[in-house]
C-alpha atoms as a PDB file:
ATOM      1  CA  UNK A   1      11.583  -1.014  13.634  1.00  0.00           C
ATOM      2  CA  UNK A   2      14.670  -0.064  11.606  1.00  0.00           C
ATOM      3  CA  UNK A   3      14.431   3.039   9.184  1.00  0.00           C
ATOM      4  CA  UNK A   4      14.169   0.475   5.958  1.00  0.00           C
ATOM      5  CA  UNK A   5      11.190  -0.389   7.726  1.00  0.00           C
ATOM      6  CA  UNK A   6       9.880   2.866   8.600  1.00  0.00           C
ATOM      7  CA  UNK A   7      10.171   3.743   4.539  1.00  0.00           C
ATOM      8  CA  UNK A   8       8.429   0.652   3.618  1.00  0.00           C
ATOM      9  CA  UNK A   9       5.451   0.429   6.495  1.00  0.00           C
ATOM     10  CA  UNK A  10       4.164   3.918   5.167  1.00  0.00           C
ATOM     11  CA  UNK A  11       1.851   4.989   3.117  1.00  0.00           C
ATOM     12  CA  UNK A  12       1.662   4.540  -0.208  1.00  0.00           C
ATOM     13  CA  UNK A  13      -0.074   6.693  -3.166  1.00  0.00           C
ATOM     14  CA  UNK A  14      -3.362   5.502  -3.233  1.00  0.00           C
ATOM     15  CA  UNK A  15      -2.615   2.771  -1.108  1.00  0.00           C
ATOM     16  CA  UNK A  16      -2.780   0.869   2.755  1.00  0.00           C
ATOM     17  CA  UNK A  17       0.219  -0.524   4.221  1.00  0.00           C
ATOM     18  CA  UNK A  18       0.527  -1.493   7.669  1.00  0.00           C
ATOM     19  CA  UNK A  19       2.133   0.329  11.041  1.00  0.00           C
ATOM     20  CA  UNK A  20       1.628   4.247  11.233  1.00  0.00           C
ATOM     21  CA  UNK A  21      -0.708   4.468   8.430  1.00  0.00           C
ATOM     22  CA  UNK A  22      -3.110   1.748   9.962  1.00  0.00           C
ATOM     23  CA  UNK A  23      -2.732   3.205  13.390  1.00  0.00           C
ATOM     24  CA  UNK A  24      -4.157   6.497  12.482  1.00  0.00           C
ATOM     25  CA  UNK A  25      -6.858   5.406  10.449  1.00  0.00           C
ATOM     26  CA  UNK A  26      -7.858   2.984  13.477  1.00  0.00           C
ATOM     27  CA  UNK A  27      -7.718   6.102  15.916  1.00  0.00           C
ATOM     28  CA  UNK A  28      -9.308   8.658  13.287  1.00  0.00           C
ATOM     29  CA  UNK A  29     -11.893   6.704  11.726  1.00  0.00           C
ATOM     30  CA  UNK A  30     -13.174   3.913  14.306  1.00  0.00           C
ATOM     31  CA  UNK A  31     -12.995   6.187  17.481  1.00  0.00           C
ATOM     32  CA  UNK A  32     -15.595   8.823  15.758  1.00  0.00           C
ATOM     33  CA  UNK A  33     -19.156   8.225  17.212  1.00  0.00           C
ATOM     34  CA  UNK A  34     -21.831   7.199  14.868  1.00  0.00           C
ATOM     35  CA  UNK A  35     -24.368   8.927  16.524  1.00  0.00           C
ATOM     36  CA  UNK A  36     -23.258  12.063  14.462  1.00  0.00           C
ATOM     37  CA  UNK A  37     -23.386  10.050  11.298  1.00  0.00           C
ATOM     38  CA  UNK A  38     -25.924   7.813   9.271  1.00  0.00           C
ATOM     39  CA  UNK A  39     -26.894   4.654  10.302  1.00  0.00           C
ATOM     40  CA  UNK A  40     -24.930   2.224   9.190  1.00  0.00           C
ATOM     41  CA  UNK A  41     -26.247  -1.499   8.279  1.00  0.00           C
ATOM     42  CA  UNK A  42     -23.682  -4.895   8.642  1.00  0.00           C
ATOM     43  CA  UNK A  43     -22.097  -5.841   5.766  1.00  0.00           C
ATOM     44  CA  UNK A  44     -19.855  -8.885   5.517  1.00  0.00           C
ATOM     45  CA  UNK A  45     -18.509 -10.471   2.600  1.00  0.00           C
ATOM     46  CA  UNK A  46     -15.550 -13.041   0.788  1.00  0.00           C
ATOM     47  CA  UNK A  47     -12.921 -11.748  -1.120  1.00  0.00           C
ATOM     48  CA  UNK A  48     -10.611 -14.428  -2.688  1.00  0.00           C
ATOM     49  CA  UNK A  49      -7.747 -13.922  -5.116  1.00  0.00           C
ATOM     50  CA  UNK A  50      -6.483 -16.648  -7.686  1.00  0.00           C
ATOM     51  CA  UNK A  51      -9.111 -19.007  -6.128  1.00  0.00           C
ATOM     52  CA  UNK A  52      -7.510 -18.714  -1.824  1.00  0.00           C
ATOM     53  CA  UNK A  53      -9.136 -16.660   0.637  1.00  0.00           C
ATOM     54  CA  UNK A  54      -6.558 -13.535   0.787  1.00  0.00           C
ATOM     55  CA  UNK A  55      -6.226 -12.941   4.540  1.00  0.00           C
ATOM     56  CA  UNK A  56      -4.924  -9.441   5.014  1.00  0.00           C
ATOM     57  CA  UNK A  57      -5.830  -7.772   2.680  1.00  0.00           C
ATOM     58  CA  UNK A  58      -7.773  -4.316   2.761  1.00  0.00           C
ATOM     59  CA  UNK A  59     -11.232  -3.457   1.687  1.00  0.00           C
ATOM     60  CA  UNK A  60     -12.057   0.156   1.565  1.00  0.00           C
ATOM     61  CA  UNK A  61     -16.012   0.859   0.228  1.00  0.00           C
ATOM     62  CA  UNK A  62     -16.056   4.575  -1.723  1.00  0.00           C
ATOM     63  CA  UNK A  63     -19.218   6.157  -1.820  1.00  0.00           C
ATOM     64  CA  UNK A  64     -20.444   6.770  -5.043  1.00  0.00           C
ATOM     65  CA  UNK A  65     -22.767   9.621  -3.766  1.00  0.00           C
ATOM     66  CA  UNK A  66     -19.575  11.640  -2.534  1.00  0.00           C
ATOM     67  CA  UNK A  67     -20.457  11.047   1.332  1.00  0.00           C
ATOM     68  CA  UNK A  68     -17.033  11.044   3.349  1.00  0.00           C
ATOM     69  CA  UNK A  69     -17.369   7.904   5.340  1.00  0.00           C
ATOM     70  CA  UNK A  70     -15.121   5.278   4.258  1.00  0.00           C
ATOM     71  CA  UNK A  71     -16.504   1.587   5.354  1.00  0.00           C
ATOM     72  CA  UNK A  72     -13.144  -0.935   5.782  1.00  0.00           C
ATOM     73  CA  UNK A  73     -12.236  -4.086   6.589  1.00  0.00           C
ATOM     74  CA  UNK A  74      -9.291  -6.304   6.993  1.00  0.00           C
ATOM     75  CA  UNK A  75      -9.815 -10.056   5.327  1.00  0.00           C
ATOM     76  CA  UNK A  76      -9.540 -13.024   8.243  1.00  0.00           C
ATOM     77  CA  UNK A  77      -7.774 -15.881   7.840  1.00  0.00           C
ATOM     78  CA  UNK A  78     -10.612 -17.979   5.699  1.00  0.00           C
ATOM     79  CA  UNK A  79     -11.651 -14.575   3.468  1.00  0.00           C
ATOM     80  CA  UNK A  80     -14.289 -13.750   4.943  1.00  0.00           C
ATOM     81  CA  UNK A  81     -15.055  -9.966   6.483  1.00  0.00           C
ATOM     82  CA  UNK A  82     -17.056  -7.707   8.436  1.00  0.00           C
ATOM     83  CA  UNK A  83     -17.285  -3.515   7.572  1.00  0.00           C
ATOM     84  CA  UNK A  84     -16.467  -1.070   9.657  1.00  0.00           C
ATOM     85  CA  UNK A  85     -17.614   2.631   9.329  1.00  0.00           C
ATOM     86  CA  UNK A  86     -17.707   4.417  13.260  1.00  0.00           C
ATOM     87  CA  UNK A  87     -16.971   0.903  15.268  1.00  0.00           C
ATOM     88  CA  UNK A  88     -15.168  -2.003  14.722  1.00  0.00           C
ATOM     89  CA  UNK A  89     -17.992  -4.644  12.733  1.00  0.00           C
ATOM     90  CA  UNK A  90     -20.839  -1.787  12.921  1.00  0.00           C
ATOM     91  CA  UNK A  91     -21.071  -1.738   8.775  1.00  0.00           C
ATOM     92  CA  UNK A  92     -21.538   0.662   6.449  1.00  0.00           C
ATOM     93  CA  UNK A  93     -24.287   3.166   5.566  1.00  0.00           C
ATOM     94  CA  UNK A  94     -27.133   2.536   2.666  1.00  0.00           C
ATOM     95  CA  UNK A  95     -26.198   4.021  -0.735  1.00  0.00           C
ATOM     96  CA  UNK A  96     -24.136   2.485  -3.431  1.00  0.00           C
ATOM     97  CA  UNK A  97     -19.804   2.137  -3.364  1.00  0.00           C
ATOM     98  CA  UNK A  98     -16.672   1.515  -5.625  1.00  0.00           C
ATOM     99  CA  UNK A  99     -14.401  -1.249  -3.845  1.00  0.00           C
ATOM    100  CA  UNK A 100     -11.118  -0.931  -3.761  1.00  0.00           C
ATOM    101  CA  UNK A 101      -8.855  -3.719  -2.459  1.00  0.00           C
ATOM    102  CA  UNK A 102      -5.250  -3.877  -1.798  1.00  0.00           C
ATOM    103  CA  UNK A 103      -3.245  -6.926  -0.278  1.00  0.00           C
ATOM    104  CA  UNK A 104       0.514  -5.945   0.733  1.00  0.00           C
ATOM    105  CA  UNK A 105       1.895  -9.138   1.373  1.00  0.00           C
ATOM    106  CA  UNK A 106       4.228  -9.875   3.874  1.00  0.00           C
ATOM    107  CA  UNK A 107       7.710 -10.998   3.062  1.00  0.00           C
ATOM    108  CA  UNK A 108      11.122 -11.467   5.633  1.00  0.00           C
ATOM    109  CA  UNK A 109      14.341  -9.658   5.454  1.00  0.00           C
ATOM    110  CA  UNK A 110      16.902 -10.448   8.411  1.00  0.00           C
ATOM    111  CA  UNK A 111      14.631 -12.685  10.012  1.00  0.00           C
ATOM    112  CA  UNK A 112      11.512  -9.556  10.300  1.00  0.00           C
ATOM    113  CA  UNK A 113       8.210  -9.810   8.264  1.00  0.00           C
ATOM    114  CA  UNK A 114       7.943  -6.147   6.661  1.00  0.00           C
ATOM    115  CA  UNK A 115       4.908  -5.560   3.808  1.00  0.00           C
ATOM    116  CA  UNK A 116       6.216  -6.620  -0.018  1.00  0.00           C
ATOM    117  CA  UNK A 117       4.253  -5.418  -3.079  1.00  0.00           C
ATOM    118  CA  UNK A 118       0.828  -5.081  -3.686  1.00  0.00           C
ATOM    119  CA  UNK A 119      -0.190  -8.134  -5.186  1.00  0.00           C
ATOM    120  CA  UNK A 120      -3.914  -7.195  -6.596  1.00  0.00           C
ATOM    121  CA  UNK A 121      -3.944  -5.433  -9.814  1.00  0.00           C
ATOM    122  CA  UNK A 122      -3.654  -1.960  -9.929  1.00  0.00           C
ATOM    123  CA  UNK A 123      -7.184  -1.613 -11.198  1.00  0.00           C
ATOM    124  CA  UNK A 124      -8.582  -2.477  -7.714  1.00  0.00           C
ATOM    125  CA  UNK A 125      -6.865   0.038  -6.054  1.00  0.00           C
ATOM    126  CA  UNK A 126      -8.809   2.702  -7.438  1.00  0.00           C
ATOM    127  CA  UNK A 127     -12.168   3.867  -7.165  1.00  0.00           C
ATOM    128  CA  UNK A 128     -12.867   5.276 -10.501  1.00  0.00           C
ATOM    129  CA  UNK A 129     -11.088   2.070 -11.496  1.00  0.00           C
ATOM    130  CA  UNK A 130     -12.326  -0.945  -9.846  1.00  0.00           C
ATOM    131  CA  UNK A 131     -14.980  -3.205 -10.917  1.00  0.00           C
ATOM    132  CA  UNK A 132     -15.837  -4.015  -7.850  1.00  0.00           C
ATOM    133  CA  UNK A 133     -19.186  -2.193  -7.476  1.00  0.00           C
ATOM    134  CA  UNK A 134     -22.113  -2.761  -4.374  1.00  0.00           C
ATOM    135  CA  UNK A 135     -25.180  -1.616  -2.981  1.00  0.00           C
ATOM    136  CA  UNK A 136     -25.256  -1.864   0.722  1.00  0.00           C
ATOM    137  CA  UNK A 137     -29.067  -2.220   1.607  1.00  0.00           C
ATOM    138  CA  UNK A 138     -30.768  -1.024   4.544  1.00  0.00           C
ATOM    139  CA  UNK A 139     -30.951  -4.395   6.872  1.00  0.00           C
ATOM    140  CA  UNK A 140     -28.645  -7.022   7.067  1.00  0.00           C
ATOM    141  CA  UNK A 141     -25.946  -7.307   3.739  1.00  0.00           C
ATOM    142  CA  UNK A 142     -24.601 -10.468   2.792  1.00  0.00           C
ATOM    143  CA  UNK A 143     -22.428 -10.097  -0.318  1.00  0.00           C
ATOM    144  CA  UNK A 144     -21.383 -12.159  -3.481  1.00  0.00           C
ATOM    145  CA  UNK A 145     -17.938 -13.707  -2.721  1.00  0.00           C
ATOM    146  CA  UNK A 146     -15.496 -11.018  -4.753  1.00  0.00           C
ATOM    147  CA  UNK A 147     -13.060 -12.881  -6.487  1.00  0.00           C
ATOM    148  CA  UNK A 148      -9.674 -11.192  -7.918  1.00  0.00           C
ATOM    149  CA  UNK A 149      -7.799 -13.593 -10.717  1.00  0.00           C
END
């Protein structure tokens, strides 16, 4: 990876982006043990932006109660997703969250793909912001499709 790269693939305020940042958050947040934790129910979802599923984009779920877990997820190829809070697809625990949603597209310079802008408004990037809003239920969570214009 060169050093324009590097600068780029960081971490930006109040935002994902993909390499380093991603790596630590995989090894710091999905390695912890839930057994420590509350129990966490599945949660899967749809996000869509201007109408197409937005594959690779990032989900984070805030707890409104001021809890520090942070249930993610990464968009698939046909929108759909799956939370993660101690294991990869475990969900998220019961209470109520602020969604905030970022989606760095991928552009190529010199034949490499390396992350472009964030193309969701800057409204969904923030908790206090965002008007995405859920209730994750104890039991099994299927949500409204969230849809970004």
């Amino acid at each position: 990876m060169s050093r324009q790269d590097t600068r780029r693939g960081g971490y930006r305020a109040g935002g994902w982006a993909s390499g380093p940042m991603l790596l630590a958050l995989a090894i710091g947040g999905l390695g912890c043990s839930g057994d420590d934790g509350p129990k966490t129910y599945p949660v899967e979802g749809v996000l869509r932006v201007g109408g197409e599923p937005a594959a690779g984009a990032f989900l984070v779920f805030h707890p409104t109660d001021g809890s520090e877990e942070r249930p993610r997820a990464q968009v698939g190829p046909d929108g759909t997703f799956r939370l993660s809070t101690w294991s990869e697809g475990d969900g998220a625990p019961a209470g109520d969250y602020a969604v905030t949603v970022e989606w760095w597209k991928l552009r190529f310079e010199h034949g490499e793909a390396v992350p472009g802008a964030n193309v969701i408004p800057p409204q969904y990037t923030s908790p206090e912001q965002s008007p995405l809003k859920v209730t994750v239920i104890e039991g099994e969570n299927r949500l409204e499709e969230f849809q970004i214009r």
